[in-house]
Protein backbone atom coordinates (compact mmCIF):
# COMPACT_ATOMS: atom_id res chain seq x y z
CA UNK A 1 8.08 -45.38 -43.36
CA UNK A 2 6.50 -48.63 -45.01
CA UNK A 3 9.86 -50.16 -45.14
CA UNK A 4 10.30 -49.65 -41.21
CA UNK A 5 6.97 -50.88 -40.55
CA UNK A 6 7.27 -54.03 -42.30
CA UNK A 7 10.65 -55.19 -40.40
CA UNK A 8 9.14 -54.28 -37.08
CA UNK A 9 6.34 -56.82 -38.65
CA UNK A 10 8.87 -59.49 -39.12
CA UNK A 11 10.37 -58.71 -35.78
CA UNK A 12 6.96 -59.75 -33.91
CA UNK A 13 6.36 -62.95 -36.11
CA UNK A 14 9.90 -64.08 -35.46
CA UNK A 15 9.11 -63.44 -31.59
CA UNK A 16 5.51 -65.12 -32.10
CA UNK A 17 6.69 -67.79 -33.50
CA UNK A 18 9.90 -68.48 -31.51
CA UNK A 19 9.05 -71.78 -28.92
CA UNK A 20 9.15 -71.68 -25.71
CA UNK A 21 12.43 -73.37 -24.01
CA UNK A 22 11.91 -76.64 -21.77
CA UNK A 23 11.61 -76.64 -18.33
CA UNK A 24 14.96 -77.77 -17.01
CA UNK A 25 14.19 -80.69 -14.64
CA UNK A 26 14.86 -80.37 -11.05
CA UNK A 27 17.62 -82.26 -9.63
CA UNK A 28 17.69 -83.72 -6.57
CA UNK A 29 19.20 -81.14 -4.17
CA UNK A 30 21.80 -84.10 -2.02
CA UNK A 31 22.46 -81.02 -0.05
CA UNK A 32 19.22 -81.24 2.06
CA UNK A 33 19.88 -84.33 3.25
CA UNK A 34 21.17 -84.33 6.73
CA UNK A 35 25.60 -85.39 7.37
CA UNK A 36 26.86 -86.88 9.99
CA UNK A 37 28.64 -84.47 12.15
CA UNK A 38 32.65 -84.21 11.96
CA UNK A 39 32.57 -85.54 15.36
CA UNK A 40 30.64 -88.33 14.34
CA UNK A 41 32.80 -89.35 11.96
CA UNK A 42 35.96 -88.65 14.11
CA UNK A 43 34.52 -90.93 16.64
CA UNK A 44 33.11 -93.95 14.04
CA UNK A 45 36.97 -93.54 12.68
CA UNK A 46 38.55 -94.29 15.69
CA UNK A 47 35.88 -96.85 17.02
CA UNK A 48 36.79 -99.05 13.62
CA UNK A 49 40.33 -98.66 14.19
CA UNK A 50 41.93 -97.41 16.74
CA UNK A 51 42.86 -100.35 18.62
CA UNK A 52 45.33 -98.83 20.97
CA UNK A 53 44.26 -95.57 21.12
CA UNK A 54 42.81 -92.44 18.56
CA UNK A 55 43.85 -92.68 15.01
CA UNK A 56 42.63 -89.08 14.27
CA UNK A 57 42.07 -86.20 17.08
CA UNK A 58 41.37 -82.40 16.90
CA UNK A 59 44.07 -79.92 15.28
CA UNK A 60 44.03 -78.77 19.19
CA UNK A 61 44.52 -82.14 20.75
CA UNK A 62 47.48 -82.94 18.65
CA UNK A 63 51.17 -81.19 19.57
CA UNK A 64 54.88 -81.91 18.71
CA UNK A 65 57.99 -81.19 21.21
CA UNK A 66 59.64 -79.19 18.27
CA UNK A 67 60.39 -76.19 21.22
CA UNK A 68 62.38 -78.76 23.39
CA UNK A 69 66.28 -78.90 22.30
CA UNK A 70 69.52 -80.71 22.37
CA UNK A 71 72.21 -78.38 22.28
CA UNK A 72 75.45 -78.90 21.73
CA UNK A 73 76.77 -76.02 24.32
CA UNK A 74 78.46 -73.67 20.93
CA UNK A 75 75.80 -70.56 20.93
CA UNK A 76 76.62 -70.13 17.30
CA UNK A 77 75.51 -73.95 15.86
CA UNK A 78 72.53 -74.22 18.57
CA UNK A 79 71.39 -70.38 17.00
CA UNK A 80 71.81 -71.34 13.50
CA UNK A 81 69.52 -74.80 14.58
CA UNK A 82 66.76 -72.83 16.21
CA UNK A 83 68.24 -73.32 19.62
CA UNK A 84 69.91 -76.83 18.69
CA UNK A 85 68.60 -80.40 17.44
CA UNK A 86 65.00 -81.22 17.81
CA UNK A 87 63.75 -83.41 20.59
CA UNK A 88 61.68 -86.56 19.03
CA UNK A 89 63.84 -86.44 15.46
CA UNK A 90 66.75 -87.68 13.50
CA UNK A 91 69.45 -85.52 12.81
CA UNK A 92 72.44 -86.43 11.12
CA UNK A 93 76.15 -84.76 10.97
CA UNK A 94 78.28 -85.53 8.16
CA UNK A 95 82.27 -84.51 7.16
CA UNK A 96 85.28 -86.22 6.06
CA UNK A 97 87.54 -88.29 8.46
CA UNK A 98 89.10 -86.54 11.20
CA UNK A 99 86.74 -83.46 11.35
CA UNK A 100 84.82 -84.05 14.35
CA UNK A 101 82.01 -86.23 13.71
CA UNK A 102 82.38 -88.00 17.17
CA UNK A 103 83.98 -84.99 19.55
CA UNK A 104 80.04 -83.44 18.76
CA UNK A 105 78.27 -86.77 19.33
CA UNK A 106 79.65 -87.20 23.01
CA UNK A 107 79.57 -83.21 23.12
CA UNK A 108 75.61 -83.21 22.81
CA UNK A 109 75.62 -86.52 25.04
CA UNK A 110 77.49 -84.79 27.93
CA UNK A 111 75.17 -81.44 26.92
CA UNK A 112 72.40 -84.06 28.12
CA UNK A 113 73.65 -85.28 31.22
CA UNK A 114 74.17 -81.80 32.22
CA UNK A 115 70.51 -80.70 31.89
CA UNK A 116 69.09 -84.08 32.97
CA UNK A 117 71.45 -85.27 35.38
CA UNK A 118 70.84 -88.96 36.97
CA UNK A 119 67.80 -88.87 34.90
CA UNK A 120 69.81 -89.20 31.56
CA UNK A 121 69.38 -91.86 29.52
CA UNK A 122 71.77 -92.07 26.75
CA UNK A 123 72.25 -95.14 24.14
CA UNK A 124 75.19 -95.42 21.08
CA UNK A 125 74.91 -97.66 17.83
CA UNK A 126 78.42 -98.47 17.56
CA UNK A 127 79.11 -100.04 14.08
CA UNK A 128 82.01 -98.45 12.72
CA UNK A 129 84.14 -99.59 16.26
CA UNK A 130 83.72 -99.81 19.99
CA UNK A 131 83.38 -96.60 21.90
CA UNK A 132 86.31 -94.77 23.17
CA UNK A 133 85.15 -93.83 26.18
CA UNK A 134 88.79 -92.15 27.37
CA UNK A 135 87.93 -89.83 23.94
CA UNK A 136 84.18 -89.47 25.25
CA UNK A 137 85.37 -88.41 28.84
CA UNK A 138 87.95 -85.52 26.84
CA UNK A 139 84.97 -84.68 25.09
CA UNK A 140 82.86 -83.95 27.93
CA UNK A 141 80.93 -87.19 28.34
CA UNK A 142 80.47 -88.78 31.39
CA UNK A 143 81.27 -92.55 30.89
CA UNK A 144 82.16 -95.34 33.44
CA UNK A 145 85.51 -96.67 32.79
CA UNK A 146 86.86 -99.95 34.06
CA UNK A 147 90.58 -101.37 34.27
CA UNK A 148 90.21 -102.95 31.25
CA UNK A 149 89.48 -100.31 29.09
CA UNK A 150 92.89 -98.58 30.55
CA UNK A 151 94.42 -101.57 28.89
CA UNK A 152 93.26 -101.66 26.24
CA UNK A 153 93.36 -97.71 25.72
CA UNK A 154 97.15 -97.99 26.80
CA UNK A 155 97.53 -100.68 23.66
CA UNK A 156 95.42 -98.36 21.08
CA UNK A 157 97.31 -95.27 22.11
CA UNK A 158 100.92 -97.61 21.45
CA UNK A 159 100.02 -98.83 18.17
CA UNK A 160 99.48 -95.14 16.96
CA UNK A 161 102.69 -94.40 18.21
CA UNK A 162 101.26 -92.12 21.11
CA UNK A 163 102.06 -91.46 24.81
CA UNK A 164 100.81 -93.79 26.99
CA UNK A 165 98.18 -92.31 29.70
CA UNK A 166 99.92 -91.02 32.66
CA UNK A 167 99.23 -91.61 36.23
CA UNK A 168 97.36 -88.61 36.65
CA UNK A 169 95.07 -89.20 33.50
CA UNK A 170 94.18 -92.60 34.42
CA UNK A 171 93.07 -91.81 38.05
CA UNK A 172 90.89 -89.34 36.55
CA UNK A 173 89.75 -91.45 33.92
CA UNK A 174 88.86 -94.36 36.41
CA UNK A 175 87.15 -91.67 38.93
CA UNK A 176 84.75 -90.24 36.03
CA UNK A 177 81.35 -91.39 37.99
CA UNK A 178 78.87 -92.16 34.85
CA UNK A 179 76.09 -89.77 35.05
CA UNK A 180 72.49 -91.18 34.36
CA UNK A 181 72.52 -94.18 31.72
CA UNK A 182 74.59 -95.33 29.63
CA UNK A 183 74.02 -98.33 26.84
CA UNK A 184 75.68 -99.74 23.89
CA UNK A 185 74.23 -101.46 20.71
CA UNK A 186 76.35 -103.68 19.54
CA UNK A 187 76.03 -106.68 16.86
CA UNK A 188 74.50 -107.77 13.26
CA UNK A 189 73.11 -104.61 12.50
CA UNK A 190 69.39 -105.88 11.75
CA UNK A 191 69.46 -106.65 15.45
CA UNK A 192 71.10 -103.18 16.10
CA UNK A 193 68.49 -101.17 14.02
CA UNK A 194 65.22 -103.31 15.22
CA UNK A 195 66.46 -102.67 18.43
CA UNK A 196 66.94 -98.90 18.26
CA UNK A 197 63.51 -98.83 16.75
CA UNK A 198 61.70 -100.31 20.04
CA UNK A 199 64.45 -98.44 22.25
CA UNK A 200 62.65 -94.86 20.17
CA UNK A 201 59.51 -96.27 21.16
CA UNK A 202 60.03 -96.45 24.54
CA UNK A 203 60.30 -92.83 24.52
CA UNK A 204 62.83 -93.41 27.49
CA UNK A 205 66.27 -91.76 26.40
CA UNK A 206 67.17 -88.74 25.39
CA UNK A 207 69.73 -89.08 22.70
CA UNK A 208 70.71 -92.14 21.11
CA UNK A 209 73.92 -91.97 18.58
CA UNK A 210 74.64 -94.14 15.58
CA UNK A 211 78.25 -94.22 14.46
CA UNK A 212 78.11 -94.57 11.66
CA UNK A 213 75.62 -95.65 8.95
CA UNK A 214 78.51 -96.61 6.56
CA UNK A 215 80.44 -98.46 8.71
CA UNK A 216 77.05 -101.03 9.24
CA UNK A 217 77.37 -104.69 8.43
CA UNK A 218 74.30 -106.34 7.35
CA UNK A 219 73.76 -110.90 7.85
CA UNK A 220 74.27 -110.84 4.33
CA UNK A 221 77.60 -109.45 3.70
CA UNK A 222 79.13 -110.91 6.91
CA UNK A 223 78.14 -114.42 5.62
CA UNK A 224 79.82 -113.95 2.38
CA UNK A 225 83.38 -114.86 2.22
CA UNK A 226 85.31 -112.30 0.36
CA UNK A 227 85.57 -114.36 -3.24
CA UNK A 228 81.67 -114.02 -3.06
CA UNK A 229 79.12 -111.05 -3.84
CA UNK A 230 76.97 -110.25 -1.34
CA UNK A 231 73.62 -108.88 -2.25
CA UNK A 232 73.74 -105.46 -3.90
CA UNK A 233 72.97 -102.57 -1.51
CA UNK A 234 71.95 -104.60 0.87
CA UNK A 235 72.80 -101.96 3.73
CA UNK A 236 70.84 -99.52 1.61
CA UNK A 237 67.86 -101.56 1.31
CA UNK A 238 67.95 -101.64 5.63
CA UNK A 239 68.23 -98.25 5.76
CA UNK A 240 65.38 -97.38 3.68
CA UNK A 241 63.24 -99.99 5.62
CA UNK A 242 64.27 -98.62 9.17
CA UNK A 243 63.85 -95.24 8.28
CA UNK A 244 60.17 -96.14 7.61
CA UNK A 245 59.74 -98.24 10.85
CA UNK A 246 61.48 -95.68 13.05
CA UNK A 247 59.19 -93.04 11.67
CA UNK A 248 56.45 -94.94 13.25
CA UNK A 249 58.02 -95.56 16.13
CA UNK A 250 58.56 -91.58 16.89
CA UNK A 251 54.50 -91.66 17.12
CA UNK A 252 52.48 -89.87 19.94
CA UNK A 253 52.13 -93.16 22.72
CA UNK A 254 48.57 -93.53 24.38
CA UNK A 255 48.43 -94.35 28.05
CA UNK A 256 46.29 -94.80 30.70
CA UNK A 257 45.57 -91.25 32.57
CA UNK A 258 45.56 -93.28 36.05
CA UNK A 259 48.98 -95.63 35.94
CA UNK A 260 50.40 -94.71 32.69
CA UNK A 261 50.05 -98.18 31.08
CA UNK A 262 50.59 -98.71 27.08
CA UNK A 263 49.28 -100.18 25.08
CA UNK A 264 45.53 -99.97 25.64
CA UNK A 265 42.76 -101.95 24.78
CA UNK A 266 39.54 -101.14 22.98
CA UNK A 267 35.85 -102.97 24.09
CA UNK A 268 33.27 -101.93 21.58
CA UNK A 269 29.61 -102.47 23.22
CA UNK A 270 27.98 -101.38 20.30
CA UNK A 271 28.79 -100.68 16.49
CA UNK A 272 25.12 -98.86 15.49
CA UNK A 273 25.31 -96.89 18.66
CA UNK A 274 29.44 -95.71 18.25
CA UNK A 275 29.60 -97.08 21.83
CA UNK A 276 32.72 -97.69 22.44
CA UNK A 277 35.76 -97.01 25.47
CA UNK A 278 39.95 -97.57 25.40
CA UNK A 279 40.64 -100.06 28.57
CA UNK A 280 43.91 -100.26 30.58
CA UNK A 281 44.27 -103.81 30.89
CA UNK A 282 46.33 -103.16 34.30
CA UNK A 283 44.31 -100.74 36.16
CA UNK A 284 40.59 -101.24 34.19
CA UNK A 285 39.98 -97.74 34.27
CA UNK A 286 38.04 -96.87 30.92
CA UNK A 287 36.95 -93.72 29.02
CA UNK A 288 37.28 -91.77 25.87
CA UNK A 289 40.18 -89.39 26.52
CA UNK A 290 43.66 -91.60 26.95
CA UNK A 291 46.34 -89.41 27.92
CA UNK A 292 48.92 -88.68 24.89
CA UNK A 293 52.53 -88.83 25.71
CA UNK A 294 54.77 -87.29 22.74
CA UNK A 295 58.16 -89.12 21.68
CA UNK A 296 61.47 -86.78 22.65
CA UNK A 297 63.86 -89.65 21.55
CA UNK A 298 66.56 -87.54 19.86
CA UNK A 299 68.98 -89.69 17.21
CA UNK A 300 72.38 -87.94 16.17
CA UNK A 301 73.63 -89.80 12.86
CA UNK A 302 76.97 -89.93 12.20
CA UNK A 303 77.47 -89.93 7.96
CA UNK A 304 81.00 -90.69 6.29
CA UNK A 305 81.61 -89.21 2.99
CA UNK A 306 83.18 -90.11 -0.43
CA UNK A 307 85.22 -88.17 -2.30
CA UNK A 308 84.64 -86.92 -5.94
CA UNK A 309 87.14 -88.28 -7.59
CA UNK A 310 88.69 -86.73 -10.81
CA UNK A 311 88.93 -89.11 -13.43
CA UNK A 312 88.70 -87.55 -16.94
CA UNK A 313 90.97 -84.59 -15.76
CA UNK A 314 88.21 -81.86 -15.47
CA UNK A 315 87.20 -79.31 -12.77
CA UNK A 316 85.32 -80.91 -10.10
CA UNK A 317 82.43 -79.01 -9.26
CA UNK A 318 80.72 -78.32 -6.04
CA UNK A 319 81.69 -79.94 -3.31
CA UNK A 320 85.06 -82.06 -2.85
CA UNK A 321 82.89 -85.07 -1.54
CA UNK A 322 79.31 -86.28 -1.23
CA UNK A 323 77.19 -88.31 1.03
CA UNK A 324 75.94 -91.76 -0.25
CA UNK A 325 74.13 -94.80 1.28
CA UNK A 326 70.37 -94.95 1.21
CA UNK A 327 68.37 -92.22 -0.10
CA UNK A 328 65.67 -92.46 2.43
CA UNK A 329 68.29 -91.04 4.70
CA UNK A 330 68.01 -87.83 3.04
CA UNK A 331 64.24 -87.62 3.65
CA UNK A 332 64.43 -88.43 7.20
CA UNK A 333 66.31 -86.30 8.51
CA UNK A 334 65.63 -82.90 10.51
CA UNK A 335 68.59 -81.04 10.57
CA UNK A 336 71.72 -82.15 8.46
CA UNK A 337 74.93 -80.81 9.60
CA UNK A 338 77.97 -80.73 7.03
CA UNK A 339 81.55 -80.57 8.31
CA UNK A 340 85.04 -79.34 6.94
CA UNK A 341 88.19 -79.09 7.71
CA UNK A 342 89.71 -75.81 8.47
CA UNK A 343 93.56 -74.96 9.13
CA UNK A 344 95.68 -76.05 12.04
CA UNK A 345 96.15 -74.32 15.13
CA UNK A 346 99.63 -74.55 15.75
CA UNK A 347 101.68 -73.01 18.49
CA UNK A 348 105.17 -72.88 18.14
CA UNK A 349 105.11 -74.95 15.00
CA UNK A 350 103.25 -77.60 17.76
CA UNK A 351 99.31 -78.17 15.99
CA UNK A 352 97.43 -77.54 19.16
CA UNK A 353 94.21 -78.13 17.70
CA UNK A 354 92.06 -77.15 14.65
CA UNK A 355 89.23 -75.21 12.81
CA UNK A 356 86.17 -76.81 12.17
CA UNK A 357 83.74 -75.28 9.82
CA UNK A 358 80.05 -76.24 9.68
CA UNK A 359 77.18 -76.04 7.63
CA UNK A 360 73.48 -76.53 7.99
CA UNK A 361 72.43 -78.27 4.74
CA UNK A 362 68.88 -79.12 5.78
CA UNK A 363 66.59 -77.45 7.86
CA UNK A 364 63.61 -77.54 9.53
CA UNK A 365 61.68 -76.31 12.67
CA UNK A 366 63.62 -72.87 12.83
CA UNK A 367 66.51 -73.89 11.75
CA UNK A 368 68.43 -71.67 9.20
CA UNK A 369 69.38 -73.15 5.89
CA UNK A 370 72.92 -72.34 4.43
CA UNK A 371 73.95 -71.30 7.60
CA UNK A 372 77.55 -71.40 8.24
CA UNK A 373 80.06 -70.74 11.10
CA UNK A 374 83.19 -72.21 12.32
CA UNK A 375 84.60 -73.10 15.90
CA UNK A 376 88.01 -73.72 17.09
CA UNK A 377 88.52 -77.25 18.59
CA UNK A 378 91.70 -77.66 21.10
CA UNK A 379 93.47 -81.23 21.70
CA UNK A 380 94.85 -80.82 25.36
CA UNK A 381 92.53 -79.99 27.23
CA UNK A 382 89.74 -81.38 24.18
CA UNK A 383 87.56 -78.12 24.46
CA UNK A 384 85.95 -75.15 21.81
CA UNK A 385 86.09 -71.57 23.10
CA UNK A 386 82.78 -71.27 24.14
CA UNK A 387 83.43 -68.11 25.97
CA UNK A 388 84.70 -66.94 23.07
CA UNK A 389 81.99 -67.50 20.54
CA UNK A 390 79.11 -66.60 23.49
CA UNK A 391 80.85 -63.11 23.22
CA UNK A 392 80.95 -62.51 19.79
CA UNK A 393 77.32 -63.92 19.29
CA UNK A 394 75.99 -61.62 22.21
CA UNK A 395 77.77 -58.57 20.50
CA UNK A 396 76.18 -59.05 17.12
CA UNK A 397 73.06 -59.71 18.78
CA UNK A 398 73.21 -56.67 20.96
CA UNK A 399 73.70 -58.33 24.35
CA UNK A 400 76.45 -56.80 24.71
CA UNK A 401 77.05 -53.17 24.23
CA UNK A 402 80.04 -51.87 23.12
CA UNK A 403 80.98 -48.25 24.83
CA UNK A 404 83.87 -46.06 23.97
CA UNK A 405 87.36 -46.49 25.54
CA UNK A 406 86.86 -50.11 25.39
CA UNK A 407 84.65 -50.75 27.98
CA UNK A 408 81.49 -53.13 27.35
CA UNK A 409 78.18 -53.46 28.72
CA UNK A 410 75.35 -55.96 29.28
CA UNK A 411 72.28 -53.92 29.68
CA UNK A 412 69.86 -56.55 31.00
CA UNK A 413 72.18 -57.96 33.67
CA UNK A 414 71.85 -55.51 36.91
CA UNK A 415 74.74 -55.05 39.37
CA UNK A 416 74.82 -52.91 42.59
CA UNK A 417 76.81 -50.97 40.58
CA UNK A 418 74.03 -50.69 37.94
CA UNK A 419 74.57 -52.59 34.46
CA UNK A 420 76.95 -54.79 34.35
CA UNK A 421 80.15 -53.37 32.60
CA UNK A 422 83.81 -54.73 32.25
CA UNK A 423 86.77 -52.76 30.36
CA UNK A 424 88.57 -55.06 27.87
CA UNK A 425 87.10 -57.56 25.49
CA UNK A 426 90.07 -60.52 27.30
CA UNK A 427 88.66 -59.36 30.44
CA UNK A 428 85.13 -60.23 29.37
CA UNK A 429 85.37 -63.29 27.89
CA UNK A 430 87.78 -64.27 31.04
CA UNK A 431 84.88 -63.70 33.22
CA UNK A 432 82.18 -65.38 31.07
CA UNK A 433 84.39 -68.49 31.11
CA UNK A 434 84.98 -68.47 35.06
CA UNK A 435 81.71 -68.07 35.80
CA UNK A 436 78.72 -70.25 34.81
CA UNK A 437 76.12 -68.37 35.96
CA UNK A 438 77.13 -65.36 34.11
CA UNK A 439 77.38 -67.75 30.94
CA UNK A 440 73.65 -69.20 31.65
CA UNK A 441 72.52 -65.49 31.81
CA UNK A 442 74.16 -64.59 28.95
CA UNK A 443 72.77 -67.82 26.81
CA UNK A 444 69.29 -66.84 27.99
CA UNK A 445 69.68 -63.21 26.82
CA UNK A 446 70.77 -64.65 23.35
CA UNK A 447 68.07 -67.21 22.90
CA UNK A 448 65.52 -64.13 23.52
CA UNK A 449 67.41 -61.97 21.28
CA UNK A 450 67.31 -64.49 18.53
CA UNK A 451 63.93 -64.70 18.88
CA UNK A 452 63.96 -68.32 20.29
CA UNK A 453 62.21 -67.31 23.92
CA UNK A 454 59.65 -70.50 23.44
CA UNK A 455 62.99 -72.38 23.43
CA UNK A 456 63.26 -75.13 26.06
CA UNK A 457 65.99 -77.53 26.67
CA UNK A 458 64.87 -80.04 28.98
């Protein structure tokens, strides 16, 4: 007991004796001091610097156009793209010679004319060679043609050793009325590429097509002789620069709510005060709110490709070929396309036309990476079974029913019969290619099948 008594002894000296810990001093609590309000700042921002209109808005003021679309008319490549290129980005398609490149560039051009009409406004970059508009026309593009380019079709079709246009073909050839706009770049392609840049910022066409980024010749190499060196990747180094300068040039465009005028002016009245107004220097009107107009300048790239080629004798892995030229590239586009040949479509040992398989590579805004599919491409008439693919996409979709004894049905289109139904796959696909408002219908169907009802195309 003595023993126990003593520790609990110590115990109470040591807790006697133990000092008393300092007062930790109070800090300053920074807190309690009063912010400026996110408005505030929002609106000192944009009185220091927005010059031509608001360099920072509300999440809610700010939108894309990513639901408006350029299709190319093929249900599956416009599914497998979220309902087909986005409006306001750059896009490029890329393949070996031969594959298609161009028949889809002056596909999706004549794809615009038919939504817009005489309000289409189309533009082409043409570095690699002049456009063919007799090819454009096959493809479904409606160009103006004059005399001249007969001739000088007629002399192009001679030196490849092909038939000279008939009668026929050049009477409809010189009676294709253009539809909308039409414009060609052409020249040193710094000119070209500045130019395309201010023709984006415009926000006035549509679609504009560059064929094709390897093809470009840049001031430097066309002023060296061919015993010199130009500068090394000089068409690289313009690439990269105009793929940072059209970026900017895709931004939303502030004009005035009353006449529409761009660029504004800002008058400060008062820096303490955050006073401040955007100006139309052609109508004065004045105020806080400019009206925002978003870019839907759509640019369809046109990529060559090299091929891998096998020098030390090994396997060559991956693909057979790869797409150089500025790395930038890469970055700025939306959706990258990747083309291959597929077999000939002969008949009666005559090739007819071809099989053209795709590939989505990149993706973004709905669009499905690693997505493949193929089409079939005919010569004479130039033309993809559209019917065709519409069918087999609205049966895997579940458009279309398929009923015993061969008969089909489309559920959601009504008849006086009831439902629409047709007996015989041929027969249905016959009768989606005859009419065009069936095919419309049908297209809509999909797009709200596939989950792509927001979907708008002009």
């Amino acid at each position: 007991m003595a023993t126990t008594k003593k520790k609990t002894a110590k115990k109470a000296a040591k807790k006697t004796t133990k000092k008393a810990a300092p007062k930790k001093t109070e800090r300053k609590q920074w807190d309690k001091f009063p912010k400026p309000s996110p408005k505030d700042v929002l609106r000192s921002i944009n009185m220091r610097f927005g010059d031509a209109g608001p360099v920072i808005r509300e999440a809610s003021e700010a939108w894309d156009a990513s639901d408006l679309r350029r299709p190319s008319g093929i249900p599956s490549l416009d599914l497998a793209m979220g309902g087909g290129l986005v409006a306001g980005k750059v896009h490029q398609f890329d393949g070996p010679e031969s594959v298609g490149k161009n028949y889809m560039l002056y596909r999706y051009f004549g794809q615009v004319q038919k939504q817009y009409g005489d309000k289409a406004v189309l533009a082409m970059a043409c570095f690699e060679a002049f456009i063919d508009k007799h090819f454009a026309q096959m493809c479904g593009c409606k160009v103006a043609m004059s005399e001249y380019d007969i001739e000088v079709t007629q002399r192009a079709r001679e030196a490849r050793g092909e038939e000279p246009l008939t009668k026929a073909e050049i009477k409809e050839a010189l009676s294709c009325e253009e539809v909308g706009v039409f414009h060609i770049f052409e020249g040193p392609a710094e000119s070209v590429l500045d130019g395309i840049i201010e023709a984006v910022a415009s926000n006035v066409y549509q679609l504009i097509g560059i064929d094709s980024w390897d093809s470009m010749l840049t001031a430097a190499e066309d002023k060296a002789t061919m015993d010199e060196i130009p500068q090394v990747a000089s068409p690289a180094t313009i690439q990269t620069r105009w793929a940072k300068k059209v970026l900017d040039s895709f931004g939303v465009v502030f004009r005035c709510p009353e006449c529409g005028y761009s660029p504004l002016e800002k008058k400060v009245t008062n820096y303490e005060l955050m006073n401040f107004n955007w100006v139309c220097p052609h109508c004065s009107w004045k105020g806080q709110d400019p009206a925002n107009e978003v870019n839907n300048t759509t640019v369809y790239c046109i990529r060559q490709v090299r091929a891998k080629l096998n020098l030390s004798g090994g396997k060559v892995y991956g693909r057979a070929y790869k797409s150089d030229g500025a790395y930038a590239l890469q970055h700025l586009n939306h959706i990258r396309v990747s083309m291959h040949p597929g077999s000939a479509v002969r008949v009666n040992k005559v090739k007819v036309g071809k099989e053209v398989n795709w590939e989505v590579t990149k993706a973004k805004a709905g669009a499905r990476e690693g997505a493949t599919g193929s089409f079939t491409l005919y010569f004479n008439p130039m033309e993809v079974d559209i019917a065709g693919d519409m069918f087999a996409q609205c049966v895997k979709r579940g458009v279309i029913k398929s009923l015993p004894q061969g008969w089909y049905e489309v559920p959601e289109i009504e008849t006086d019969d009831g439902p629409l139904r047709v007996h015989g796959k041929d027969k249905l696909i016959d009768m989606i290619e005859r009419e065009e408002e069936l095919m419309e219908e049908l297209r809509t169907l999909l797009y709200i099948h596939a989950d792509l009802a927001h979907v708008r195309l002009k």
